[in-house]
N, C-alpha and C. Protein backbone atom coordinates (compact mmCIF):
# COMPACT_ATOMS: atom_id res chain seq x y z
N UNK A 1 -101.55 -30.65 -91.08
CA UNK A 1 -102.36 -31.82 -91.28
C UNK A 1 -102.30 -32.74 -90.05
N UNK A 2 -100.97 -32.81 -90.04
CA UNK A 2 -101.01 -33.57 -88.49
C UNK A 2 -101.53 -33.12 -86.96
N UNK A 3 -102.19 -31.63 -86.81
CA UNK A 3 -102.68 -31.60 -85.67
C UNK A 3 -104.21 -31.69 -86.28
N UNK A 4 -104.41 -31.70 -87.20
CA UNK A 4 -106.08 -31.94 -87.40
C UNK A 4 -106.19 -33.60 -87.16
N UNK A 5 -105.40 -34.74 -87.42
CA UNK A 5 -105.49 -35.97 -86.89
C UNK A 5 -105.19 -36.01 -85.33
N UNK A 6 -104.71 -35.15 -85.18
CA UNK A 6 -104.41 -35.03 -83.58
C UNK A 6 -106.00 -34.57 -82.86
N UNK A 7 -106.38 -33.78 -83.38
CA UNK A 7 -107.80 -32.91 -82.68
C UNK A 7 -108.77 -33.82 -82.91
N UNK A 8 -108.92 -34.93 -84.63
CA UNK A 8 -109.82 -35.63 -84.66
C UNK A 8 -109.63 -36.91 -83.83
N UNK A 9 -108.50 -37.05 -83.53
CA UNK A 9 -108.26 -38.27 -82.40
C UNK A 9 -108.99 -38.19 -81.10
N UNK A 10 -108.65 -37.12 -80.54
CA UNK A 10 -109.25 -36.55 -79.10
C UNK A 10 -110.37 -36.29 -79.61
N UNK A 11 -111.45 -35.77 -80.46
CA UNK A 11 -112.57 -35.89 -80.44
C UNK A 11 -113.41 -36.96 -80.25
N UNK A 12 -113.01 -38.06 -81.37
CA UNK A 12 -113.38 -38.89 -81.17
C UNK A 12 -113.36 -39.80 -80.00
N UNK A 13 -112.27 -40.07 -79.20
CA UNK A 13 -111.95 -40.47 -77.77
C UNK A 13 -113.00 -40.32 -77.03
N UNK A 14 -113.03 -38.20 -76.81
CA UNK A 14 -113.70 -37.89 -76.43
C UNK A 14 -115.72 -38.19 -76.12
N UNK A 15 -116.18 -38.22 -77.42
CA UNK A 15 -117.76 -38.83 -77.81
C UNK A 15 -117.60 -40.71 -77.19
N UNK A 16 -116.07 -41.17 -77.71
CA UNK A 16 -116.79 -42.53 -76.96
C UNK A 16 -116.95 -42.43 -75.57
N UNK A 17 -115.62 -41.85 -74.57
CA UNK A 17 -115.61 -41.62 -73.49
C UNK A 17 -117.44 -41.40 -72.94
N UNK A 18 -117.82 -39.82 -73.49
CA UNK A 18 -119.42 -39.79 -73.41
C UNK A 18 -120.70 -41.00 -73.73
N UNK A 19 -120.12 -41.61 -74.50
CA UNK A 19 -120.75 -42.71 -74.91
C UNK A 19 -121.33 -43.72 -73.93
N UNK A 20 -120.02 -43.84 -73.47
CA UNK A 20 -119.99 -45.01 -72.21
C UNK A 20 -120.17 -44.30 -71.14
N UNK A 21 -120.88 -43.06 -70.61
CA UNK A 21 -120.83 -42.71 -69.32
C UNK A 21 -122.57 -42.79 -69.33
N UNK A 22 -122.17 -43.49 -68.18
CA UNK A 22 -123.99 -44.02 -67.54
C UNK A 22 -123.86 -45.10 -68.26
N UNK A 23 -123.32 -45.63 -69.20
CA UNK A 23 -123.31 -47.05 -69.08
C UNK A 23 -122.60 -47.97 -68.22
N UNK A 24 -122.52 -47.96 -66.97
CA UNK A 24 -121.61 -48.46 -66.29
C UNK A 24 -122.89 -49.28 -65.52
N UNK A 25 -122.78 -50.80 -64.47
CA UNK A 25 -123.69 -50.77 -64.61
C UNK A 25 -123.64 -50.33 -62.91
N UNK A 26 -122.33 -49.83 -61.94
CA UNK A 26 -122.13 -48.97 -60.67
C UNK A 26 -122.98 -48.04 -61.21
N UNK A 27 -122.97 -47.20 -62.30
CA UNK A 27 -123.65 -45.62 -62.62
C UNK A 27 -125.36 -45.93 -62.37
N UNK A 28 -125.45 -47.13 -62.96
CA UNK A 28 -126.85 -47.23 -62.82
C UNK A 28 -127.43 -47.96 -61.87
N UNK A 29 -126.97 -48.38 -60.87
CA UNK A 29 -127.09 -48.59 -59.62
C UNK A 29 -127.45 -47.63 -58.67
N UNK A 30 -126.05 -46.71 -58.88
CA UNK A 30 -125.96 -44.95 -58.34
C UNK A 30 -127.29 -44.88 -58.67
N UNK A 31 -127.55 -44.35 -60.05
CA UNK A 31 -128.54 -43.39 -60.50
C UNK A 31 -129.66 -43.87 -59.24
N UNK A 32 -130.14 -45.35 -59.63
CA UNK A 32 -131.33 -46.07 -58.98
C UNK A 32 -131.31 -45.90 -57.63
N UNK A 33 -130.34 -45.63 -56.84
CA UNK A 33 -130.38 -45.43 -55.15
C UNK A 33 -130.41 -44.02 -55.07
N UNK A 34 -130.24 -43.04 -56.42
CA UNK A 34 -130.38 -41.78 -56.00
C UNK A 34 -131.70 -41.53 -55.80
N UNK A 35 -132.52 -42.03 -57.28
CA UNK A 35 -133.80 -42.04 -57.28
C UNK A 35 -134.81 -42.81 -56.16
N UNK A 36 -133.95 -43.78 -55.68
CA UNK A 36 -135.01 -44.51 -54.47
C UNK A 36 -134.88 -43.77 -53.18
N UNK A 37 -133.90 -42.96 -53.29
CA UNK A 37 -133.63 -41.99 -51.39
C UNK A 37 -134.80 -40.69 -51.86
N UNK A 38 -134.80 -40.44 -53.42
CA UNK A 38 -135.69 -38.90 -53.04
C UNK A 38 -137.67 -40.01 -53.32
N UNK A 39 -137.30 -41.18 -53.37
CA UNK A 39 -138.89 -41.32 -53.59
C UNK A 39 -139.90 -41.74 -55.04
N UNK A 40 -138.42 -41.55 -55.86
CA UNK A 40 -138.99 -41.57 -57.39
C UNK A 40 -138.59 -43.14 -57.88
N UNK A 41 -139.70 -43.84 -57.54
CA UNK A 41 -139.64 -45.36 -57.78
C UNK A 41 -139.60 -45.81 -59.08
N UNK A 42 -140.57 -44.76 -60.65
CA UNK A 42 -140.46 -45.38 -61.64
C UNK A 42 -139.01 -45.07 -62.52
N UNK A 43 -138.53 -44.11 -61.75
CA UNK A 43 -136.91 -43.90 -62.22
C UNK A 43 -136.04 -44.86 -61.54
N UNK A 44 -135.96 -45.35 -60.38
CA UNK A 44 -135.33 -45.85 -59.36
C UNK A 44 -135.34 -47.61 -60.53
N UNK A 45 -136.93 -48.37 -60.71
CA UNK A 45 -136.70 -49.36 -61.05
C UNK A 45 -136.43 -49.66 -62.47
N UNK A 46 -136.25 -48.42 -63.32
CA UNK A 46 -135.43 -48.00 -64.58
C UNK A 46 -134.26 -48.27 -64.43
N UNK A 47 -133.67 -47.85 -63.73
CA UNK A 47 -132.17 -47.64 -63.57
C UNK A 47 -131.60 -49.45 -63.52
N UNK A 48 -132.03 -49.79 -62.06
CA UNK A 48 -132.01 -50.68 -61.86
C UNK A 48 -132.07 -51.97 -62.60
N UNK A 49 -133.34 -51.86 -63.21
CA UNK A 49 -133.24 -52.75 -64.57
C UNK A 49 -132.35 -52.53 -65.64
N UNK A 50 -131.89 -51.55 -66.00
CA UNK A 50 -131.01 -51.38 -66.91
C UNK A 50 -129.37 -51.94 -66.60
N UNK A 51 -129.44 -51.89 -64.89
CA UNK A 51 -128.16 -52.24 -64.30
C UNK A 51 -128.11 -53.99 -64.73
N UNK A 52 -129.23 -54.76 -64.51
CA UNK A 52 -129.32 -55.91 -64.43
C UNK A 52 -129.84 -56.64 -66.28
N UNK A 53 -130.20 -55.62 -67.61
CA UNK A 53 -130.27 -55.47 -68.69
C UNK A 53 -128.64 -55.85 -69.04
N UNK A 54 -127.51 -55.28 -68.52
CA UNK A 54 -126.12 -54.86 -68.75
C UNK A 54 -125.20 -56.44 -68.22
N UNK A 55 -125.68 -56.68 -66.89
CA UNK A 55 -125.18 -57.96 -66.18
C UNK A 55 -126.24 -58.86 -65.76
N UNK A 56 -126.77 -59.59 -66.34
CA UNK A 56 -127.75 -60.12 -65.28
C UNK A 56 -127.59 -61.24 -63.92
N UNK A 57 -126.29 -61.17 -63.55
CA UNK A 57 -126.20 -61.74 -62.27
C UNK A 57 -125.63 -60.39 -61.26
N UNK A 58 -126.24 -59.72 -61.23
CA UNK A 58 -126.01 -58.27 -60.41
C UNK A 58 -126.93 -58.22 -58.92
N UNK A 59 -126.44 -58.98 -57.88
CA UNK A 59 -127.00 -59.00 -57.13
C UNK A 59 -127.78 -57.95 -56.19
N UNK A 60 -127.05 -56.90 -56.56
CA UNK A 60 -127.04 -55.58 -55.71
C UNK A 60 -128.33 -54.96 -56.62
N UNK A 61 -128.23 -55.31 -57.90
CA UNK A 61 -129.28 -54.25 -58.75
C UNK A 61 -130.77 -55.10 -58.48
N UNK A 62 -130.63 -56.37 -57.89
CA UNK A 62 -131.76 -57.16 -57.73
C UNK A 62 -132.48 -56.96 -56.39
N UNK A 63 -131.52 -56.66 -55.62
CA UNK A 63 -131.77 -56.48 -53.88
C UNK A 63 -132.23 -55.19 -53.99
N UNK A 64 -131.72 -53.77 -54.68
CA UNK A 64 -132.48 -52.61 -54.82
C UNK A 64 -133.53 -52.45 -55.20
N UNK A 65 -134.04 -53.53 -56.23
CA UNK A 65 -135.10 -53.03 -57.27
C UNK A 65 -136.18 -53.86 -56.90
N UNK A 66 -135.79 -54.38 -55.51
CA UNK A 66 -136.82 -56.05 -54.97
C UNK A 66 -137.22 -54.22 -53.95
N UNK A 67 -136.38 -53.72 -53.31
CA UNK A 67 -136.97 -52.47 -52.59
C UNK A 67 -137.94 -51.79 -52.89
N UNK A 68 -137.41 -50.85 -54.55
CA UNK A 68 -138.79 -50.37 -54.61
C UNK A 68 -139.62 -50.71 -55.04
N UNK A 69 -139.45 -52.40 -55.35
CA UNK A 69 -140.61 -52.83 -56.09
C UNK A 69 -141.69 -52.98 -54.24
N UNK A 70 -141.35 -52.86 -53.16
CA UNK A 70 -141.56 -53.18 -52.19
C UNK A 70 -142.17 -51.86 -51.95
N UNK A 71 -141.31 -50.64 -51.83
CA UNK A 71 -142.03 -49.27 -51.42
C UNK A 71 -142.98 -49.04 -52.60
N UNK A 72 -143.54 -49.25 -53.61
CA UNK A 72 -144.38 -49.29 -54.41
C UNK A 72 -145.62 -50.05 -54.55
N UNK A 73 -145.56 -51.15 -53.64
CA UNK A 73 -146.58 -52.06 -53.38
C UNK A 73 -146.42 -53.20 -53.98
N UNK A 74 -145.75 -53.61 -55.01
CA UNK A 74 -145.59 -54.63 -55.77
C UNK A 74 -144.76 -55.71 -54.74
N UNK A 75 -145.48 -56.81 -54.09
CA UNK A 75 -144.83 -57.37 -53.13
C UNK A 75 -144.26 -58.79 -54.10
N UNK A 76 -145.17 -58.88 -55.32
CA UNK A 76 -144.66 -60.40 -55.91
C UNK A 76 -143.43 -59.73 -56.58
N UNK A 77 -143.45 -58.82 -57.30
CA UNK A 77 -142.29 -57.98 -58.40
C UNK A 77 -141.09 -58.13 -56.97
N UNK A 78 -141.11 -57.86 -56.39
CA UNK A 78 -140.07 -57.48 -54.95
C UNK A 78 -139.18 -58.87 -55.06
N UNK A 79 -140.70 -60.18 -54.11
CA UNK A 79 -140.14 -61.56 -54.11
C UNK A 79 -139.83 -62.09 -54.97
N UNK A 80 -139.79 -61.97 -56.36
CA UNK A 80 -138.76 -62.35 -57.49
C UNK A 80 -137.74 -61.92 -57.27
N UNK A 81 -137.10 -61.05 -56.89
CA UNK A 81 -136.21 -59.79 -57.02
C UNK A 81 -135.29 -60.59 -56.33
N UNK A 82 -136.10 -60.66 -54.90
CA UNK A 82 -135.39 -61.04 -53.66
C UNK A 82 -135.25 -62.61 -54.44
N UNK A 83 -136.13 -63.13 -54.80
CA UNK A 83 -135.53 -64.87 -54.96
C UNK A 83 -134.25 -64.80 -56.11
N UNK A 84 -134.40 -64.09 -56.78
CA UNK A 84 -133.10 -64.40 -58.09
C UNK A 84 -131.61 -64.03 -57.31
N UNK A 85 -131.51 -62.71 -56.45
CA UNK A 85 -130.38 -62.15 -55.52
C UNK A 85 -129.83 -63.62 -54.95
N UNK A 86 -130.73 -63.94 -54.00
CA UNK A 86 -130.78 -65.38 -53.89
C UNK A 86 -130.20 -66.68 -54.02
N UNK A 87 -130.85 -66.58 -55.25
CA UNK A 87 -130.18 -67.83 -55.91
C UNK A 87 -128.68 -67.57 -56.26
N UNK A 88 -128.37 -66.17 -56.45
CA UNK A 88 -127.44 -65.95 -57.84
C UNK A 88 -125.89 -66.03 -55.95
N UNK A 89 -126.41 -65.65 -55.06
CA UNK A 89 -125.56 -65.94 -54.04
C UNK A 89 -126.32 -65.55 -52.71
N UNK A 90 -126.65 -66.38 -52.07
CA UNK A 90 -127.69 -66.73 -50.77
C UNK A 90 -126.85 -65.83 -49.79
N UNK A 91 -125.46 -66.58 -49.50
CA UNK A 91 -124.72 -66.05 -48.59
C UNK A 91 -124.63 -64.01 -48.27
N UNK A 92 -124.34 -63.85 -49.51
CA UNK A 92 -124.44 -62.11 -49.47
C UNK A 92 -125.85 -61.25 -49.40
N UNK A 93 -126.84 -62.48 -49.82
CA UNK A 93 -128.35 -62.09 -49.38
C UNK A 93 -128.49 -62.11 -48.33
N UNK A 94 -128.13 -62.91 -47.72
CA UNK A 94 -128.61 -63.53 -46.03
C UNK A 94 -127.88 -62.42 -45.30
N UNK A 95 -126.77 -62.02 -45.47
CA UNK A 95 -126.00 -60.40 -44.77
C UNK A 95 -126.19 -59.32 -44.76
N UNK A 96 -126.66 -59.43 -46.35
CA UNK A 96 -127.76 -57.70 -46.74
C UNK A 96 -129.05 -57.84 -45.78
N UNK A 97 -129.29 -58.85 -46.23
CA UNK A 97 -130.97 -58.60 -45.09
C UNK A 97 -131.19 -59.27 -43.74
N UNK A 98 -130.30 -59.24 -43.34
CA UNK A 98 -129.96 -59.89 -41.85
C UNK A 98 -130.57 -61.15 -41.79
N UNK A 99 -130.95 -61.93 -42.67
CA UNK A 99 -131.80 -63.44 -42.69
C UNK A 99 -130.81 -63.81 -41.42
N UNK A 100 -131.25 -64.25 -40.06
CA UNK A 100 -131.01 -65.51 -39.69
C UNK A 100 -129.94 -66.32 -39.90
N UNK A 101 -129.21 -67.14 -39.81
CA UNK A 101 -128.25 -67.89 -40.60
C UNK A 101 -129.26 -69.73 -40.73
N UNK A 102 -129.09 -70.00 -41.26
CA UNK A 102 -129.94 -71.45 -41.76
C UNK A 102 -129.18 -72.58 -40.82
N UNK A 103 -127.95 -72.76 -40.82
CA UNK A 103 -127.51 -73.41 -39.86
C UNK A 103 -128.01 -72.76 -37.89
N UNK A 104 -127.82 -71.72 -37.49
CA UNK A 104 -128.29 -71.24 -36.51
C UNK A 104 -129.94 -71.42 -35.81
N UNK A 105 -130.41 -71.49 -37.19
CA UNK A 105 -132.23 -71.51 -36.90
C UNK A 105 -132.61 -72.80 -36.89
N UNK A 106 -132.00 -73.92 -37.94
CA UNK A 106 -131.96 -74.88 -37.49
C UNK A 106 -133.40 -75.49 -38.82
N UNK A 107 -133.24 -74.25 -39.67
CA UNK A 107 -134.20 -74.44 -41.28
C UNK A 107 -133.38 -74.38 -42.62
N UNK A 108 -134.09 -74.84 -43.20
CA UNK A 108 -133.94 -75.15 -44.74
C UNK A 108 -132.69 -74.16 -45.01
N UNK A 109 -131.96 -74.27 -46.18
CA UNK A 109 -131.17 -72.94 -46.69
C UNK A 109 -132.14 -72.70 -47.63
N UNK A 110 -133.55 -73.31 -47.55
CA UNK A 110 -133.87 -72.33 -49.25
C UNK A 110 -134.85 -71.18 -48.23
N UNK A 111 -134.91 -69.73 -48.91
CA UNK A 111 -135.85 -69.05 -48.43
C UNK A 111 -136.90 -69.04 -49.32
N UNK A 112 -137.87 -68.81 -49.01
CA UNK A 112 -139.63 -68.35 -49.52
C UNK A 112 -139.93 -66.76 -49.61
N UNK A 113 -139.07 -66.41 -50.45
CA UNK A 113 -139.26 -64.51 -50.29
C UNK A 113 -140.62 -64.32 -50.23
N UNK A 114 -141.97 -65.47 -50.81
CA UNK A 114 -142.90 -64.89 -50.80
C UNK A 114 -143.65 -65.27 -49.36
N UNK A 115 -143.27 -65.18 -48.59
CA UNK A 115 -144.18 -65.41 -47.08
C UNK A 115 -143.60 -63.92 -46.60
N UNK A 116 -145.15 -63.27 -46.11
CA UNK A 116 -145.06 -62.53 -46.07
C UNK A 116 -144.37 -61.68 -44.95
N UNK A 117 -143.94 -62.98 -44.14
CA UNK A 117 -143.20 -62.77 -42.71
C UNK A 117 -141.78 -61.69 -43.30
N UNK A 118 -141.07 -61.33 -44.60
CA UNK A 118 -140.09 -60.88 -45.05
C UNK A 118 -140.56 -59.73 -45.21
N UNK A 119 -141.94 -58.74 -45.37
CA UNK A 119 -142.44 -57.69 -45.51
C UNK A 119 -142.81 -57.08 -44.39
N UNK A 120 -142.71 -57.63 -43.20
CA UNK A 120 -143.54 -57.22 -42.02
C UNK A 120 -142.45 -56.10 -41.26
């Protein structure tokens, strides 16, 4: 009797373990940069959203999914993307996308993701 509580222990373990895989919201980040390197944008901004569904101050899942909302044509879907990354921490935006530094240029710290000077 006691190794059948033993086997149903590890089973069960087991199914949650499965449970929670791809729910991570690194996995779905992964997934979304796998899907954005081969080209497949409506999987790519699936993922992505689901990363930012899970956390929504996920800067990284916002800066990816501002991408393919970008290789897809969607330039306003993008500049949301890019403005929330943004807001949620300027400083690690401004490094991911080489912005300039605001003190250096001698402008505003707020950016305008939607001028289109950021697409060019």
């Amino acid at each position: 009797m006691r190794k059948v509580k033993i086997y149903i222990a590890i089973l069960g373990m087991t199914v949650l373990s499965l449970e929670t895989l791809g729910n991570n919201n690194t996995d779905y980040i992964n997934q979304g940069k796998s899907h954005l390197s081969e080209l497949d944008i409506k999987n790519a901004i699936q993922a992505f959203s689901a990363a930012i569904e899970k956390k929504q101050n996920e800067v990284d899942a916002y800066l990816h999914r501002a991408k393919a909302y970008l290789i897809s044509g969607n330039c306003e879907k993008a500049a949301e993307d890019y403005s929330r990354a943004y807001k949620l921490n300027p400083e690690y935006v401004q490094k991911k996308l080489n912005i300039e530094s605001s003190k250096q240029s001698g402008h505003s710290t707020e950016f305008d993701f939607t001028d289109p000077k950021y697409y060019e």
